[in-house]
Protein backbone atom coordinates (compact mmCIF):
# COMPACT_ATOMS: atom_id res chain seq x y z
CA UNK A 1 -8.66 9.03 3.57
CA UNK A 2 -5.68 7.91 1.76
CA UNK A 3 -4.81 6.90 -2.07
CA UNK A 4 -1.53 5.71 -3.86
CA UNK A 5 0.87 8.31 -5.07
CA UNK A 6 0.77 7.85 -8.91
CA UNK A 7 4.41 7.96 -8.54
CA UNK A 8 4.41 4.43 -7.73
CA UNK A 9 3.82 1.59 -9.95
CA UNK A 10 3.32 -2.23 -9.04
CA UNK A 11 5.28 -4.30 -11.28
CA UNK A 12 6.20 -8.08 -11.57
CA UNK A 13 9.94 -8.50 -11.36
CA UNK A 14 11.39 -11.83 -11.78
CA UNK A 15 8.41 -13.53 -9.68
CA UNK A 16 8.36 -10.93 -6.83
CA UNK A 17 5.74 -8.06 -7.02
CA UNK A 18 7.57 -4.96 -6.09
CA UNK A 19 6.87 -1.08 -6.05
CA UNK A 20 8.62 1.00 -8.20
CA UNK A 21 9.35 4.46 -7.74
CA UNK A 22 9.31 6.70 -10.82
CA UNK A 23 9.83 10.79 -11.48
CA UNK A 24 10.49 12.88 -7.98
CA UNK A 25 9.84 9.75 -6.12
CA UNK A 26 12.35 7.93 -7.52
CA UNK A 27 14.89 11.02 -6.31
CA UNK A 28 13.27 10.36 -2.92
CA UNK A 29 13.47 6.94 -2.29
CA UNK A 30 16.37 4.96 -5.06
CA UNK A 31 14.59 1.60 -4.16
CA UNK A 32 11.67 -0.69 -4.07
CA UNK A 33 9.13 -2.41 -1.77
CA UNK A 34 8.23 -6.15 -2.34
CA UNK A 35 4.84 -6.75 -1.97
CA UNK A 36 2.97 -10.29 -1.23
CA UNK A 37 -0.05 -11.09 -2.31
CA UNK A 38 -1.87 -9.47 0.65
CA UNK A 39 0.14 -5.97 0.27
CA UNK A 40 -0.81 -6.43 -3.64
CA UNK A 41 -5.03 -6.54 -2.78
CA UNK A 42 -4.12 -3.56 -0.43
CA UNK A 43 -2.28 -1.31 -2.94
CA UNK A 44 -4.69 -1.65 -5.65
CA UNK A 45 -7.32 -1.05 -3.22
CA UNK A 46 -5.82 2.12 -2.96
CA UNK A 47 -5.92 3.29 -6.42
CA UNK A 48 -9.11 4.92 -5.05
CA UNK A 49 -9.18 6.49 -1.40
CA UNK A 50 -9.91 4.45 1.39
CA UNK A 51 -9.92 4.34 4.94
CA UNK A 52 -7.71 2.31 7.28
CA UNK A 53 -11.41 0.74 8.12
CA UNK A 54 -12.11 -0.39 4.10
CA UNK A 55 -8.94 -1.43 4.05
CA UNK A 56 -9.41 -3.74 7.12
CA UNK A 57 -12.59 -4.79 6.14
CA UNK A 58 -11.02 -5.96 2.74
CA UNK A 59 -8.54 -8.35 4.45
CA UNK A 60 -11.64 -9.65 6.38
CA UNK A 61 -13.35 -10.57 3.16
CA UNK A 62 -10.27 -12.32 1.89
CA UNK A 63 -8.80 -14.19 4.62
CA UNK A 64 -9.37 -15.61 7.54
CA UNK A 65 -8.11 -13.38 10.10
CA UNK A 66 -9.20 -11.79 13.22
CA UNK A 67 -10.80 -8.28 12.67
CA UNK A 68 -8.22 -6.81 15.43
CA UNK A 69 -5.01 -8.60 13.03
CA UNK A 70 -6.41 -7.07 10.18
CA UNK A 71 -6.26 -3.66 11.60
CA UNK A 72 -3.18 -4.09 12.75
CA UNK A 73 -2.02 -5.67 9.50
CA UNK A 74 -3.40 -2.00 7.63
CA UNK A 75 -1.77 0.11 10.05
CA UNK A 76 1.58 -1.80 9.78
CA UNK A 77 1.67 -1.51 5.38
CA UNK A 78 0.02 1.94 5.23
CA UNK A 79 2.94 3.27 8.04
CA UNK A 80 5.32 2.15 6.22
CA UNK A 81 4.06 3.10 2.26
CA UNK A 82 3.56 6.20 3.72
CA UNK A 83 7.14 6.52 5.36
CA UNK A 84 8.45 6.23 1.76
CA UNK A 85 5.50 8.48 -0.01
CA UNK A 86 3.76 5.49 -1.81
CA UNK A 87 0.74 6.41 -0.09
CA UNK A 88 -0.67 10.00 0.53
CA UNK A 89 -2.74 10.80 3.11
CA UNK A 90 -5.72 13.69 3.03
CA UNK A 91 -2.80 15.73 4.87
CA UNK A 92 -0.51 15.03 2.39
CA UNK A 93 -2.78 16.59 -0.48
């Protein structure tokens, strides 16, 4: 299972949806992460725990992609979120 870190918050910044670190995370990583629109139905999927599975499934519901490019697709954005701490896993917590 995984959530967002509430230290993360999804903002729109001049037309681009980005990530903004705030508080310790913000000591950790002095950036942000663009998000499109797919990354954006992903995150707020994960303001309540999900699995890489839901998370698949989600994409399938929403687009017209193969179920095996969907998985990959999760396990590319939640590898990388995670990488930074916008996403915490059950070992995290």
């Amino acid at each position: 299972m995984m959530k967002q870190c509430p230290d993360f918050l999804l903002r729109d910044v001049a037309d681009s949806l980005v990530l903004v670190p705030v508080g310790a995370a913000a000591k950790r990583f002095p950036g942000m992460i663009t998000l499109n629109e797919t990354g954006k139905l992903l995150w707020e999927a994960l303001q309540t725990e999900q699995t890489p599975e839901t998370l698949a499934a989600l994409l399938l519901e929403h687009y017209q992609v193969e179920p095996a490019q969907a998985r990959q697709d999760v396990d590319g954005f939640i590898r990388k979120l995670t990488a930074v701490g916008a996403v915490i896993t059950e070992q995290d917590q």
